[in-house]
Protein backbone atom coordinates (compact mmCIF):
# COMPACT_ATOMS: atom_id res chain seq x y z
CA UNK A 1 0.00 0.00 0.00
CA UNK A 2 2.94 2.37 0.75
CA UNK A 3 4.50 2.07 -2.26
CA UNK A 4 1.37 2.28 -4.37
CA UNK A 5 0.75 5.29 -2.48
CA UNK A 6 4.14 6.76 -3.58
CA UNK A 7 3.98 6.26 -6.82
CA UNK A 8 0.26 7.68 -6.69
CA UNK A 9 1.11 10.82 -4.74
CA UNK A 10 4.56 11.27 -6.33
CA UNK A 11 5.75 11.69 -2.62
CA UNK A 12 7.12 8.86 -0.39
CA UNK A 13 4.88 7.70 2.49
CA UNK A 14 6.29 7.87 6.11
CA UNK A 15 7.46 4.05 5.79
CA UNK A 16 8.80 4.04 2.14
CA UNK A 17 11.00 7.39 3.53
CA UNK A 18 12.76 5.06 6.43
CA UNK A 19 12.73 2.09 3.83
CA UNK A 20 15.10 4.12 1.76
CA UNK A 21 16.75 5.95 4.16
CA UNK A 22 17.91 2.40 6.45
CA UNK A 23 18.97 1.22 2.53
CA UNK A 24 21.00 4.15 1.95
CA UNK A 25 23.24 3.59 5.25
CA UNK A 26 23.04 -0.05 4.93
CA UNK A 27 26.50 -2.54 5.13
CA UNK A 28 24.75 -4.65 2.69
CA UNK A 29 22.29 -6.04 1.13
CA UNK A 30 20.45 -9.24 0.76
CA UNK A 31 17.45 -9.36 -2.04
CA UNK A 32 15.14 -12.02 -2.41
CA UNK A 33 12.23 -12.65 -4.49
CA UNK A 34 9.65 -15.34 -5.05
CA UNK A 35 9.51 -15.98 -8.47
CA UNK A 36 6.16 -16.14 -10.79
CA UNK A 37 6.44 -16.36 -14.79
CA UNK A 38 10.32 -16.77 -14.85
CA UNK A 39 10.45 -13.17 -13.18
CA UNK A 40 10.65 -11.17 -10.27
CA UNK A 41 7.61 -10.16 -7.83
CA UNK A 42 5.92 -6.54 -8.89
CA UNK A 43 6.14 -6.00 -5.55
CA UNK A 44 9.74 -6.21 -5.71
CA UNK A 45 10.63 -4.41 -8.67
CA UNK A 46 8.54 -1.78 -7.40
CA UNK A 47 10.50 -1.29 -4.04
CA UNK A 48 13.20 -0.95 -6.11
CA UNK A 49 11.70 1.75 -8.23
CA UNK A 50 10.59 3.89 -5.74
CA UNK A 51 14.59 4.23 -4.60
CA UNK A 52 16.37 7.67 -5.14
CA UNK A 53 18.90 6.20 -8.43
CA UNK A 54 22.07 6.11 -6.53
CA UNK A 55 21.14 4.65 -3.34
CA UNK A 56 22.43 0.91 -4.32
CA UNK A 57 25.97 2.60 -5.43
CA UNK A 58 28.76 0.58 -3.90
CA UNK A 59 26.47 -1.91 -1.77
CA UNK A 60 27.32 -5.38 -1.73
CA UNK A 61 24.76 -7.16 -2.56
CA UNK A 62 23.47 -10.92 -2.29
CA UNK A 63 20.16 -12.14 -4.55
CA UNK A 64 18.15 -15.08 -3.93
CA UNK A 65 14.93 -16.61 -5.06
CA UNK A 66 12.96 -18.96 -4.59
CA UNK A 67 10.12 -20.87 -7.13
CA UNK A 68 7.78 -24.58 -7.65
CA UNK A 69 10.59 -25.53 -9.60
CA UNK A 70 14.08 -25.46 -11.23
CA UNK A 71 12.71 -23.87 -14.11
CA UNK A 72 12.84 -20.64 -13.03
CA UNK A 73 16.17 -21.07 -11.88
CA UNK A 74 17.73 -17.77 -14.04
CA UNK A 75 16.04 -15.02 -12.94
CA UNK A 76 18.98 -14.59 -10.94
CA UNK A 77 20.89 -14.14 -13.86
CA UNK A 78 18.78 -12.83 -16.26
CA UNK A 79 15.72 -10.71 -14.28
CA UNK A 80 17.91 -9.87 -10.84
CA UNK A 81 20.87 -9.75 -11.35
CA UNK A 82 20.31 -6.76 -14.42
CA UNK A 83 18.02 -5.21 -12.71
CA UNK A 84 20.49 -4.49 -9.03
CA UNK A 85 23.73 -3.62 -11.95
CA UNK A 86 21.99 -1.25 -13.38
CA UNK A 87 21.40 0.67 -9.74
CA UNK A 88 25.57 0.07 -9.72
CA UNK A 89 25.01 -2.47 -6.45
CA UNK A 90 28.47 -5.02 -6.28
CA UNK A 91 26.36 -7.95 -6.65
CA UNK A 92 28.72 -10.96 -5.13
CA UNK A 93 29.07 -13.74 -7.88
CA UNK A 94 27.03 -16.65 -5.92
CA UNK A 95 23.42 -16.12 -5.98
CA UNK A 96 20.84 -18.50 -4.09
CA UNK A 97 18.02 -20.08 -5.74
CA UNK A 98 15.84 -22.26 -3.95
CA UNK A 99 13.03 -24.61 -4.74
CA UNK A 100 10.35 -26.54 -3.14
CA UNK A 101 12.13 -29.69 -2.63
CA UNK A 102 15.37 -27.71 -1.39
CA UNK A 103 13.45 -27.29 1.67
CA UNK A 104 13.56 -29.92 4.44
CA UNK A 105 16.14 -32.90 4.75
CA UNK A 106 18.18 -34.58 2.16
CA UNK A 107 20.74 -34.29 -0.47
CA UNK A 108 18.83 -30.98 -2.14
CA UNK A 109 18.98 -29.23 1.75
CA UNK A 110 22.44 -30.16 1.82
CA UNK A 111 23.14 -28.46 -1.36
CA UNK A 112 21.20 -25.61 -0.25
CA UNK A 113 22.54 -25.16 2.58
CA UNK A 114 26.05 -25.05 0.69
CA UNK A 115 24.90 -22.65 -1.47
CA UNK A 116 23.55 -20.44 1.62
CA UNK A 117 26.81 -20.60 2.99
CA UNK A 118 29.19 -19.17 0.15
CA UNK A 119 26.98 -16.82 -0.88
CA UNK A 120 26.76 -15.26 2.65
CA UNK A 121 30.56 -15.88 2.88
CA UNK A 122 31.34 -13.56 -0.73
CA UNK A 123 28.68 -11.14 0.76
CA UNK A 124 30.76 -10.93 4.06
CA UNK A 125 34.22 -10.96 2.22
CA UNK A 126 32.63 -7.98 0.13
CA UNK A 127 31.05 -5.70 2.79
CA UNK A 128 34.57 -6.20 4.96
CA UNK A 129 36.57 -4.93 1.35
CA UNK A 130 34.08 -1.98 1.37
CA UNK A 131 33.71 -0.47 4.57
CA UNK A 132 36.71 -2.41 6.24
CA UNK A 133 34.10 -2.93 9.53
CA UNK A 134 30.25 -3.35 9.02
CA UNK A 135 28.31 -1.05 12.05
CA UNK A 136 27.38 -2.26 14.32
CA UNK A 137 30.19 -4.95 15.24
CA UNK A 138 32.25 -4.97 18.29
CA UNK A 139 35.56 -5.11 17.09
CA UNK A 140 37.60 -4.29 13.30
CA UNK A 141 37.52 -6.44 10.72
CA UNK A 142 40.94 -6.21 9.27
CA UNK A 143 40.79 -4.19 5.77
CA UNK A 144 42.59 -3.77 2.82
CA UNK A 145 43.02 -7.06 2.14
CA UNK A 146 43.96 -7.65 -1.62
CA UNK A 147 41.42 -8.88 -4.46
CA UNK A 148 42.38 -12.11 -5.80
CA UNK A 149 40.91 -14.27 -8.86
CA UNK A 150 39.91 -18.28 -8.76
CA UNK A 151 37.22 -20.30 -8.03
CA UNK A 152 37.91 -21.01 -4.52
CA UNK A 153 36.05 -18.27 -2.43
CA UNK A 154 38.90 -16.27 0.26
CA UNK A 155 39.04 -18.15 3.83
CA UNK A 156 40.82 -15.89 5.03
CA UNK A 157 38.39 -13.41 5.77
CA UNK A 158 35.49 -13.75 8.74
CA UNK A 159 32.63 -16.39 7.86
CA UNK A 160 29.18 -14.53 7.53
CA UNK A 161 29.02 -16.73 10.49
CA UNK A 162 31.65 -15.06 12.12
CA UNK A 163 30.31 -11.63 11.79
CA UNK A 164 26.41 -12.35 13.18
CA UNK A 165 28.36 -13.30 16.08
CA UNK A 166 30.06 -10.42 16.56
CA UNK A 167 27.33 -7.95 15.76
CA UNK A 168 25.88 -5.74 18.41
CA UNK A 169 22.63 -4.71 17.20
């Protein structure tokens, strides 16, 4: 309703102003969508529409979605993943897509549950290379550590893990 009523009224409502305004001083971001027709929600798209343009400039950013089935699998790719560059977020290579029968016990949870955890681990290792310590955290994250190529995501770094634990908020 709020952001139907900012688009209507051409003026943000009281709750789409602190939407935007907790984005814009945000460590990070993680996106997620349901999926319906091999795209994103309106409802998401339209958050994302009602953002001043250069809010998303420099934020790390994770995407994840989830759908009845593995057909929808690239929206990531090819609905999200667009859409978030094009607002100049660092989107972190891993993104998380998640079906029906990823849920529960199993092989596919195990997988999932991989998949959970290296995202959340190139989303950490990104917001520590951006703001060297996220707010909020009780002690420094060491910074400046230097970018390196591969397939093997850095270990060196705190686990996503790792920072939760540490966070004071």
């Amino acid at each position: 309703m709020d952001l139907a009523t900012t688009f209507t009224a051409g003026v943000p409502t009281a709750a789409v102003a602190r939407a935007r305004e907790q984005l814009a001083t945000a460590d990070g971001l993680i996106a997620v969508s349901p999926v319906f027709a091999a795209g994103y929600s309106g409802l998401f798209k339209m958050f994302f529409d009602a953002l001043d343009p250069d809010t998303l400039t420099g934020v790390p950013t994770l995407l994840a979605a989830t759908a009845g089935s593995a057909r929808h699998s690239l929206v990531l790719d090819h609905a999200m993943r667009p859409l978030l560059s094009y607002l100049r977020a660092l989107v972190v290579p891993t993104g998380v897509f998640a079906t029906t029968d990823d849920f529960g016990t199993g092989e596919a949870a195990t997988a999932l549950k991989g998949r959970i955890g290296r995202a959340a681990d190139e989303l950490a290792e990104q917001i520590t290379r951006s703001t060297g310590s996220p707010r909020g955290f009780s002690d420094a994250v060491p910074a400046g550590r230097p970018r390196v190529s591969g397939n093997a995501v850095r270990t060196d770094g705190p686990s996503f893990r790792e920072l939760l634990g540490r966070h004071l908020g």
